[in-house]
PDB file of N, CA and C in Angstrom:
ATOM      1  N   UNK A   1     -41.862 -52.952  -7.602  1.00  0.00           N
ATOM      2  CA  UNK A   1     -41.319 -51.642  -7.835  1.00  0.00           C
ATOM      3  C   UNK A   1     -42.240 -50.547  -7.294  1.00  0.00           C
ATOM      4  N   UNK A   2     -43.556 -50.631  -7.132  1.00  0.00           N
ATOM      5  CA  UNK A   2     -44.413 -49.995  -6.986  1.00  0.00           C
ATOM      6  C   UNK A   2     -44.178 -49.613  -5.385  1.00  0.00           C
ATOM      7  N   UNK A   3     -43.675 -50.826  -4.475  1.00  0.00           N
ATOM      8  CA  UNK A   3     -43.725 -50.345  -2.879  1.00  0.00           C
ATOM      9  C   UNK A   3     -42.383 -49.887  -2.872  1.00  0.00           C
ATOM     10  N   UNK A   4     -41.310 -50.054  -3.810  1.00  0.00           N
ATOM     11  CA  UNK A   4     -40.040 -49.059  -3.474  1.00  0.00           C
ATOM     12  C   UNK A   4     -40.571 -47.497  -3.902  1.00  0.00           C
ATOM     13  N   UNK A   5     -41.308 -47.611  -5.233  1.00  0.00           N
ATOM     14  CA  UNK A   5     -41.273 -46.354  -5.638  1.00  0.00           C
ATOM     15  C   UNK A   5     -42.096 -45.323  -4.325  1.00  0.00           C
ATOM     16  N   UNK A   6     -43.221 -46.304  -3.639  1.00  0.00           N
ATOM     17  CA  UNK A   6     -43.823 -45.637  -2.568  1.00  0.00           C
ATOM     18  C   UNK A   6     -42.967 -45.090  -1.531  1.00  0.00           C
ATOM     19  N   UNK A   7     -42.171 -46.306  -1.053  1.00  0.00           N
ATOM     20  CA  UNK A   7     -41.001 -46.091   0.431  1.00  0.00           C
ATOM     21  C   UNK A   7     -40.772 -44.749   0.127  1.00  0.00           C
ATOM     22  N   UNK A   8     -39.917 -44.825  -1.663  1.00  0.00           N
ATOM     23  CA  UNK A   8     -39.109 -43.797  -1.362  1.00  0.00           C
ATOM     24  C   UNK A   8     -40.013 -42.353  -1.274  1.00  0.00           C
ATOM     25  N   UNK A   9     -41.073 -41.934  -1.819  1.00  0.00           N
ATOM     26  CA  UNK A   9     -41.901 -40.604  -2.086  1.00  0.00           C
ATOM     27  C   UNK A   9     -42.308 -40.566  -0.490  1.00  0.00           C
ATOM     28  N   UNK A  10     -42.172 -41.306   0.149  1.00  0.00           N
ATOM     29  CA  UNK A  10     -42.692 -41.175   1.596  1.00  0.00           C
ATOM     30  C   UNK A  10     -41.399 -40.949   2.946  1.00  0.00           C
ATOM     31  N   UNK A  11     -40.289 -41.157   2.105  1.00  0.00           N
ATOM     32  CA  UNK A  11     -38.882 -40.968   2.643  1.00  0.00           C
ATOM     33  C   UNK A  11     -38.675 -39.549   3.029  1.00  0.00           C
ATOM     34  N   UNK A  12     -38.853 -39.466   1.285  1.00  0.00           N
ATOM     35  CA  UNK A  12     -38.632 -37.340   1.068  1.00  0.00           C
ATOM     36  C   UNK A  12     -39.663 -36.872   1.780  1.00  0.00           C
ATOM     37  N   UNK A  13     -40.599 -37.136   1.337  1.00  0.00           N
ATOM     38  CA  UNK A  13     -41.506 -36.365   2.416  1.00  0.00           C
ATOM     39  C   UNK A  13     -41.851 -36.383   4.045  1.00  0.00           C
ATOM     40  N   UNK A  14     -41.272 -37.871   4.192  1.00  0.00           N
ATOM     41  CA  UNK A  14     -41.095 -37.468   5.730  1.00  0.00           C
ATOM     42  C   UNK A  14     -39.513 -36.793   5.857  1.00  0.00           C
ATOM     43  N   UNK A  15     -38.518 -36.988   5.188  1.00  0.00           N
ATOM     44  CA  UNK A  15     -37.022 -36.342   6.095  1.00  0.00           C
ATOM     45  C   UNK A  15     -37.260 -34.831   5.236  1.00  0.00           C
ATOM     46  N   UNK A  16     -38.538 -34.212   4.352  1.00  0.00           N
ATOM     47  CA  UNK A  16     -38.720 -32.833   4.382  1.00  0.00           C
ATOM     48  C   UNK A  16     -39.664 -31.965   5.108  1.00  0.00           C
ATOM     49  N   UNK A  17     -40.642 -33.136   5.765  1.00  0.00           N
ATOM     50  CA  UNK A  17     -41.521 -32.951   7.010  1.00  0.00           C
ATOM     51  C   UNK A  17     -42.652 -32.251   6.234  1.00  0.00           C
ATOM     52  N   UNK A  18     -43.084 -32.564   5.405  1.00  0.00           N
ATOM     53  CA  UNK A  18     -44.029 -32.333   4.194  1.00  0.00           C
ATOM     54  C   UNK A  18     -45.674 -32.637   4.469  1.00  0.00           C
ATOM     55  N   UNK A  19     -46.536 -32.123   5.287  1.00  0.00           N
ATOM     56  CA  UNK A  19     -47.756 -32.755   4.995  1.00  0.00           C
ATOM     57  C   UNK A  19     -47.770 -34.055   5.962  1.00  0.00           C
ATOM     58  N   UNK A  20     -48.746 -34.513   6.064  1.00  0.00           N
ATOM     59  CA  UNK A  20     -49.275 -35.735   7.061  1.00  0.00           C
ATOM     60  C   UNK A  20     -48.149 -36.720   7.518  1.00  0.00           C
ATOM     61  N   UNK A  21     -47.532 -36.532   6.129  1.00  0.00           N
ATOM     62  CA  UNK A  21     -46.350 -38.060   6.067  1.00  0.00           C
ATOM     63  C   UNK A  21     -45.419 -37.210   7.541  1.00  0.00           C
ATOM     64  N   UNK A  22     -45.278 -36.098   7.894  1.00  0.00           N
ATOM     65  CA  UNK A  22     -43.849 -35.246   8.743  1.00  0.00           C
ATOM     66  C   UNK A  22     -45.002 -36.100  10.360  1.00  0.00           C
ATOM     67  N   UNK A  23     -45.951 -36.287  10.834  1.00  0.00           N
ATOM     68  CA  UNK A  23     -46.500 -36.689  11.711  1.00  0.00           C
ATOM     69  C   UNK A  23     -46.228 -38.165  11.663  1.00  0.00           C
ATOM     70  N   UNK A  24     -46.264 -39.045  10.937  1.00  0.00           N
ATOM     71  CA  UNK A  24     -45.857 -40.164  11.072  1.00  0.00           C
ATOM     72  C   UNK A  24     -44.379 -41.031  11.536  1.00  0.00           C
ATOM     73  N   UNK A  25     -44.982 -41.888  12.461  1.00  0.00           N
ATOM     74  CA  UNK A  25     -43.427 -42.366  12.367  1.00  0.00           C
ATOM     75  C   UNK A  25     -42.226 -43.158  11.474  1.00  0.00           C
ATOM     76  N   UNK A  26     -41.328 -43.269  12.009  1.00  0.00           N
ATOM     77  CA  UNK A  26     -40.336 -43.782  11.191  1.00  0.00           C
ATOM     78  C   UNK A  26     -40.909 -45.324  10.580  1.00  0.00           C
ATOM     79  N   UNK A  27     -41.686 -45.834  11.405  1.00  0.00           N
ATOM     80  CA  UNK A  27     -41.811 -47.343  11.071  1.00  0.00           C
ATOM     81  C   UNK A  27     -42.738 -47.306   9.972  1.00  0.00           C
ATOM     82  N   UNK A  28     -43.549 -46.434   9.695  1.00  0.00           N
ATOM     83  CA  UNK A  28     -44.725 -46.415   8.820  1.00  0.00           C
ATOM     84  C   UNK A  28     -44.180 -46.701   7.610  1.00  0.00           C
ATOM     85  N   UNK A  29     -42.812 -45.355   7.354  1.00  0.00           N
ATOM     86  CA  UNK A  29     -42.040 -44.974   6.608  1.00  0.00           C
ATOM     87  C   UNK A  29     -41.388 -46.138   5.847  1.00  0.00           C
ATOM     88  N   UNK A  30     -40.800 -47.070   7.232  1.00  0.00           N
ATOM     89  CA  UNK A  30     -40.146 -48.028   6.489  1.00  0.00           C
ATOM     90  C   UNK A  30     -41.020 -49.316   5.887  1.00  0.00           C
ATOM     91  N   UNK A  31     -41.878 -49.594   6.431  1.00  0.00           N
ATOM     92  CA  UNK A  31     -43.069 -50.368   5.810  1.00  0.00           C
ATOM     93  C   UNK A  31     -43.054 -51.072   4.235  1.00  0.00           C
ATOM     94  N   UNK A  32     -43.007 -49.804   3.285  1.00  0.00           N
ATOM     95  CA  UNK A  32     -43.320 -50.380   2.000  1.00  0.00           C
ATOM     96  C   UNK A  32     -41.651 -50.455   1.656  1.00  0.00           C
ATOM     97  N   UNK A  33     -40.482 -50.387   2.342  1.00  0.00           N
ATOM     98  CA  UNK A  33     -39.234 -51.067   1.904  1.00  0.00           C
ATOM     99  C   UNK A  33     -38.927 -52.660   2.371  1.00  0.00           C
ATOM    100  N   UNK A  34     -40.239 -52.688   3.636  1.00  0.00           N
ATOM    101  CA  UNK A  34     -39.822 -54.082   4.170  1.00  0.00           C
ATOM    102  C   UNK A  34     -40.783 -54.998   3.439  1.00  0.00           C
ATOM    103  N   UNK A  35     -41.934 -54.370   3.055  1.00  0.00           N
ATOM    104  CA  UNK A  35     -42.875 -54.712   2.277  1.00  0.00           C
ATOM    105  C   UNK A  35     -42.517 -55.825   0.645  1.00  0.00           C
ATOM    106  N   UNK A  36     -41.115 -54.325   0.218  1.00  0.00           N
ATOM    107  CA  UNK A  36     -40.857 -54.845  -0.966  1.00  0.00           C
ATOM    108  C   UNK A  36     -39.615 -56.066  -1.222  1.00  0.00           C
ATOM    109  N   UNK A  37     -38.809 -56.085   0.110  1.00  0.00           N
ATOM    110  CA  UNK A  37     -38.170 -57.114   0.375  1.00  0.00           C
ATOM    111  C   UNK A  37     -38.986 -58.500   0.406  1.00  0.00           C
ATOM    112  N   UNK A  38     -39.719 -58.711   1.064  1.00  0.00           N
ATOM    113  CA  UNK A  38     -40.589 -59.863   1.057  1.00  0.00           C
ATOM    114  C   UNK A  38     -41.146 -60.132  -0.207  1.00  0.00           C
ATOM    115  N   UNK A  39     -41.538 -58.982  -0.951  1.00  0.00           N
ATOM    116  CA  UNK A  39     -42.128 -59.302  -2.372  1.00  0.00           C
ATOM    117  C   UNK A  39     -41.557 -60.089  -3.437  1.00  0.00           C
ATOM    118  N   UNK A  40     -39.974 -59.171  -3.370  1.00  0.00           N
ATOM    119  CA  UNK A  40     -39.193 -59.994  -4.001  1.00  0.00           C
ATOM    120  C   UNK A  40     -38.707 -61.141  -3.129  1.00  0.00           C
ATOM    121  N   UNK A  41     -38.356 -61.393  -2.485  1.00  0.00           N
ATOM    122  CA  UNK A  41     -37.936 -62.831  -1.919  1.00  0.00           C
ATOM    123  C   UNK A  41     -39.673 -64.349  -2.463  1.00  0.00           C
ATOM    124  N   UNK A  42     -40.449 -63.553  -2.155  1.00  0.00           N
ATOM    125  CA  UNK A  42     -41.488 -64.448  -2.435  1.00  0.00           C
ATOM    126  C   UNK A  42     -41.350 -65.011  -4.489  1.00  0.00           C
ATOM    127  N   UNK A  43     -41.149 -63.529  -4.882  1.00  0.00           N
ATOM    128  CA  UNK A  43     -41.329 -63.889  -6.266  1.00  0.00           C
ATOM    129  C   UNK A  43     -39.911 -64.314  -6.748  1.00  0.00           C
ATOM    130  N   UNK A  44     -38.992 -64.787  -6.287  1.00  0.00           N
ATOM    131  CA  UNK A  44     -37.769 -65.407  -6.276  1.00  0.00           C
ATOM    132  C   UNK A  44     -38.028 -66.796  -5.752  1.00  0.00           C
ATOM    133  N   UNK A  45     -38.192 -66.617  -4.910  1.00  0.00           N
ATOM    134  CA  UNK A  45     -38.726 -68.384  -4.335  1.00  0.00           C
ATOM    135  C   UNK A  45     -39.962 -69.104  -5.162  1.00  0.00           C
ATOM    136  N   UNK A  46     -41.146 -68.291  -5.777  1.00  0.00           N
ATOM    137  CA  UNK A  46     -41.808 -69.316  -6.147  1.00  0.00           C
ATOM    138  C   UNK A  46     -41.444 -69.357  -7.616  1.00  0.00           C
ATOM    139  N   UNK A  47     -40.924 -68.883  -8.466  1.00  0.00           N
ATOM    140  CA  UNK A  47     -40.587 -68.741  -9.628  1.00  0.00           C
ATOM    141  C   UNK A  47     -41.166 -67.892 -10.870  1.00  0.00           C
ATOM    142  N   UNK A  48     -42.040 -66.728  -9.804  1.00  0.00           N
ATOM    143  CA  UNK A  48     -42.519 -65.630 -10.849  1.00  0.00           C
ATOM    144  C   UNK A  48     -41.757 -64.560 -11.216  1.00  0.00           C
ATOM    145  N   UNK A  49     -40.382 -64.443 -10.639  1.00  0.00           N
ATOM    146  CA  UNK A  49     -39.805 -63.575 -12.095  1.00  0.00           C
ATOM    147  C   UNK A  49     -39.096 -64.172 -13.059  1.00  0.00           C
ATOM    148  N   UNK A  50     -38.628 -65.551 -13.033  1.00  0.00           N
ATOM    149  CA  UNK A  50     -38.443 -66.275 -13.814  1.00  0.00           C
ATOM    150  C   UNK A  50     -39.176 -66.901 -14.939  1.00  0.00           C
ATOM    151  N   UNK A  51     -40.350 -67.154 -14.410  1.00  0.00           N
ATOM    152  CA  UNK A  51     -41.748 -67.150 -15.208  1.00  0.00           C
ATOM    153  C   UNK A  51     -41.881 -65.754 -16.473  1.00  0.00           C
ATOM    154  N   UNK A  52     -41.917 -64.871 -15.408  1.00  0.00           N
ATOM    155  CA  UNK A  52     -42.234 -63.525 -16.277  1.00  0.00           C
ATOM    156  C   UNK A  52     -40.920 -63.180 -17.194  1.00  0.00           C
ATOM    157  N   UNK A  53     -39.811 -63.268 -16.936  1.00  0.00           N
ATOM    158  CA  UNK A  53     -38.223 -63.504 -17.777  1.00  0.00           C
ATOM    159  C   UNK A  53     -38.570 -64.294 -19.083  1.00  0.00           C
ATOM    160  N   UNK A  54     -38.849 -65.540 -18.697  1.00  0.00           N
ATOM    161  CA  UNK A  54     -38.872 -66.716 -19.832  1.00  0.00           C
ATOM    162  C   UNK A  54     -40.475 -65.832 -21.052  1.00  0.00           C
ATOM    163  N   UNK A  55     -41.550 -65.690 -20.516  1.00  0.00           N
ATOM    164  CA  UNK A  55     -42.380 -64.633 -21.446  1.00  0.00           C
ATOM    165  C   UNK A  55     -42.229 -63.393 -22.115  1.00  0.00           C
ATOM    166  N   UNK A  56     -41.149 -63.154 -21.342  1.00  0.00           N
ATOM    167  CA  UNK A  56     -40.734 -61.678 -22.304  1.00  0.00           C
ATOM    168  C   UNK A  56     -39.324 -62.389 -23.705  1.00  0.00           C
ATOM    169  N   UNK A  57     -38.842 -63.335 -22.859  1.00  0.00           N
ATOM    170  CA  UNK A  57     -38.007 -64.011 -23.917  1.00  0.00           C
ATOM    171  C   UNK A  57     -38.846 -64.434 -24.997  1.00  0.00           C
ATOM    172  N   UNK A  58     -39.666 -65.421 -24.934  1.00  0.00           N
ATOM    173  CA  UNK A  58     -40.572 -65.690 -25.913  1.00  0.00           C
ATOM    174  C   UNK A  58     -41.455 -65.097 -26.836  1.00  0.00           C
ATOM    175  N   UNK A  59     -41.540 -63.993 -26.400  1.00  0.00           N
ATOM    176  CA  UNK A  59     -42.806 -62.187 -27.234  1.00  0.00           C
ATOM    177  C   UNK A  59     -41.547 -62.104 -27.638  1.00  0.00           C
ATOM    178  N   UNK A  60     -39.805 -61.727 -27.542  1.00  0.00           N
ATOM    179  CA  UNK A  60     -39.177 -61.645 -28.096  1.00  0.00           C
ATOM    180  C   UNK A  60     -39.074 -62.011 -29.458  1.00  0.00           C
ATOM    181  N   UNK A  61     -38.818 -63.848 -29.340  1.00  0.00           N
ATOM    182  CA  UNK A  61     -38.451 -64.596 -30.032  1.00  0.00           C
ATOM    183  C   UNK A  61     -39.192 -64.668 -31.098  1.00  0.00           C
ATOM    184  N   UNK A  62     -40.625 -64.744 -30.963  1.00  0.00           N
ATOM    185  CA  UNK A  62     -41.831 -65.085 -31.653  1.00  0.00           C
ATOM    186  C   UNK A  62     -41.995 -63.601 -32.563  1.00  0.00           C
ATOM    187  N   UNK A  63     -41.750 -62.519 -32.090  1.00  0.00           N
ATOM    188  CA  UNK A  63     -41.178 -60.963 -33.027  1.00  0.00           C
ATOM    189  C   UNK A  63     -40.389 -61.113 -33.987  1.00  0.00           C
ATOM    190  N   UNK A  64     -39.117 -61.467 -33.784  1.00  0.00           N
ATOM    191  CA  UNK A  64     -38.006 -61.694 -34.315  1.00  0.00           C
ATOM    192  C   UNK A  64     -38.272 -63.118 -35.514  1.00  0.00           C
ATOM    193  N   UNK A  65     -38.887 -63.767 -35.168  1.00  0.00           N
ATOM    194  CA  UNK A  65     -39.163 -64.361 -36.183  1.00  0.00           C
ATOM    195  C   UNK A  65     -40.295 -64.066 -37.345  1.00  0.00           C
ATOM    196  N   UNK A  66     -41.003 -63.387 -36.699  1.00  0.00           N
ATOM    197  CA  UNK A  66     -42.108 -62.704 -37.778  1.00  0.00           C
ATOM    198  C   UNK A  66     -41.565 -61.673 -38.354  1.00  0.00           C
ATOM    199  N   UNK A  67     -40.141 -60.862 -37.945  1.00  0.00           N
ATOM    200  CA  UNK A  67     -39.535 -60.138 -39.056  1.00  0.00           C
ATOM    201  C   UNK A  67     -39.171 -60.848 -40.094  1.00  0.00           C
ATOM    202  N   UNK A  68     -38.508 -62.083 -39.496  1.00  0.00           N
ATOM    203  CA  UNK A  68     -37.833 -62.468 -40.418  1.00  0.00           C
ATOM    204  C   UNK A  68     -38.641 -63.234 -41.732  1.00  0.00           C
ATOM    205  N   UNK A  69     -39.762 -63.857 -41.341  1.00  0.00           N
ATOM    206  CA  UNK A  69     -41.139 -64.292 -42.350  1.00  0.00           C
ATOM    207  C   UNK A  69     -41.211 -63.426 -43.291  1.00  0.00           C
ATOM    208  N   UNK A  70     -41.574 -62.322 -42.740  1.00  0.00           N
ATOM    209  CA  UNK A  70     -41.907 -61.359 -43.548  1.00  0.00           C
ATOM    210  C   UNK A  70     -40.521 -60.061 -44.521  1.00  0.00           C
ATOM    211  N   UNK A  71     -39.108 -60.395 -44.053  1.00  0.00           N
ATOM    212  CA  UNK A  71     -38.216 -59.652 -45.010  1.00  0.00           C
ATOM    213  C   UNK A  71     -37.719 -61.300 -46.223  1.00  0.00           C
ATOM    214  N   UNK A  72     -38.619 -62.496 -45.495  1.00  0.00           N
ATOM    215  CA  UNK A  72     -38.189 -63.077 -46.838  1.00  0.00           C
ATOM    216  C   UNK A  72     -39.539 -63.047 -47.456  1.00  0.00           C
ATOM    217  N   UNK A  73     -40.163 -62.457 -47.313  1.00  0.00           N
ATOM    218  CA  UNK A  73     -41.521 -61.890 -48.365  1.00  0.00           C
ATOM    219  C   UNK A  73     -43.045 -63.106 -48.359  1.00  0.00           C
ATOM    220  N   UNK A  74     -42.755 -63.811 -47.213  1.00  0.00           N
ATOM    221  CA  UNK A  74     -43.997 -65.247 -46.509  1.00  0.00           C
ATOM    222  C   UNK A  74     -44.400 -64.110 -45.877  1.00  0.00           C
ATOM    223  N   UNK A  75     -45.871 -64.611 -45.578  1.00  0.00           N
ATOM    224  CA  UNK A  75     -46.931 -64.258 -44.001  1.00  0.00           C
ATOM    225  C   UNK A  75     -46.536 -65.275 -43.198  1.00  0.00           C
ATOM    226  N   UNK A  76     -46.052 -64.845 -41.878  1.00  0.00           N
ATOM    227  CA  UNK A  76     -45.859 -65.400 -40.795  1.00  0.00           C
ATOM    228  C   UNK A  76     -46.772 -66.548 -40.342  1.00  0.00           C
ATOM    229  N   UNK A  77     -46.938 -67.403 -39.973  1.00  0.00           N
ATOM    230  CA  UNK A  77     -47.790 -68.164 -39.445  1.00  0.00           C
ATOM    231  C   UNK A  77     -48.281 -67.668 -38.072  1.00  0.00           C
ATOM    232  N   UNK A  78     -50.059 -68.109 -37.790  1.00  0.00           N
ATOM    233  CA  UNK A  78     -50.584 -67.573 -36.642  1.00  0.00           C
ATOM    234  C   UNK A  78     -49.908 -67.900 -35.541  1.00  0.00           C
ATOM    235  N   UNK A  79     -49.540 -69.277 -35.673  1.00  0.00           N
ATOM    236  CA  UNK A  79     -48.266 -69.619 -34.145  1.00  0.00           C
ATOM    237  C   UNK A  79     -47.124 -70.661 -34.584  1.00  0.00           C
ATOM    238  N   UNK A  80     -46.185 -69.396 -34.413  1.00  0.00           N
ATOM    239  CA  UNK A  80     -44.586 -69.802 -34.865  1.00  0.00           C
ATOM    240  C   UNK A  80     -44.262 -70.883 -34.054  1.00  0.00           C
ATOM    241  N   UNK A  81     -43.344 -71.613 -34.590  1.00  0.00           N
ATOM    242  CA  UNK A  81     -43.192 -72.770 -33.693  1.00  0.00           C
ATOM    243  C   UNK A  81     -42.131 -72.509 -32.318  1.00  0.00           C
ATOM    244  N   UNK A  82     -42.393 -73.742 -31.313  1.00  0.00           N
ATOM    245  CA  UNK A  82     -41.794 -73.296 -30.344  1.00  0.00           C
ATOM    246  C   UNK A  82     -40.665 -73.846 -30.228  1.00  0.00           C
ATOM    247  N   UNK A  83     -39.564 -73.519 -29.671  1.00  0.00           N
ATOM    248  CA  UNK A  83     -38.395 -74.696 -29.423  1.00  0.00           C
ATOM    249  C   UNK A  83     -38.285 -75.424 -28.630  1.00  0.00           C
ATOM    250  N   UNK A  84     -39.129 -76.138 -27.484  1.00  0.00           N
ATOM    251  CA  UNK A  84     -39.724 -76.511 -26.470  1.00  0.00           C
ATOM    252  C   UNK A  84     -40.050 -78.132 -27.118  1.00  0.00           C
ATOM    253  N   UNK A  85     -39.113 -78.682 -26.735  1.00  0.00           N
ATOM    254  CA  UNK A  85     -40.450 -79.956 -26.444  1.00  0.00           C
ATOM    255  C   UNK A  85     -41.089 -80.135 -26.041  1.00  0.00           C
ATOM    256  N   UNK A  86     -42.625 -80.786 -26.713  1.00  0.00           N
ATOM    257  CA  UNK A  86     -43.433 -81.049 -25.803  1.00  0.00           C
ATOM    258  C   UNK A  86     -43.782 -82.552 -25.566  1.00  0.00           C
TER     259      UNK A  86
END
């Protein structure tokens, strides 16, 4: 997100001809959009946003169950169990 959010602040400022970015060319410009294509294709192919998906599911899960420990009036355990076989 970081090289779209760049592309684009470097878009406006080159098609408003703003400062250093109005001297540069178009290709510079497009750079951190081709940049961020590859990023995501890489982190699609090796399985890091899926990785990072399945961890935010789990900080979820592992929340949601420590509410629930605690509105039936237990202390949660230090590590809730997982649903995972291992």
């Amino acid at each position: 997100m970081y090289l779209l959010g760049l592309g684009l602040v470097l878009l406006v400022l080159k098609w408003q001809a703003v400062g250093p970015v109005a001297n540069l060319s178009w290709w510079w410009v497009a750079v951190p959009f081709v940049a961020a294509v590859f990023w995501w294709q890489w982190a699609d192919w090796s399985g890091y946003t899926k990785k990072k998906a399945m961890q935010r599911d789990e900080q979820r899960r592992r929340k949601r169950a420590g509410r629930h420990y605690e509105a039936l009036g237990k202390t949660p355990p230090r590590d809730l169990p997982s649903n995972r076989r291992r």
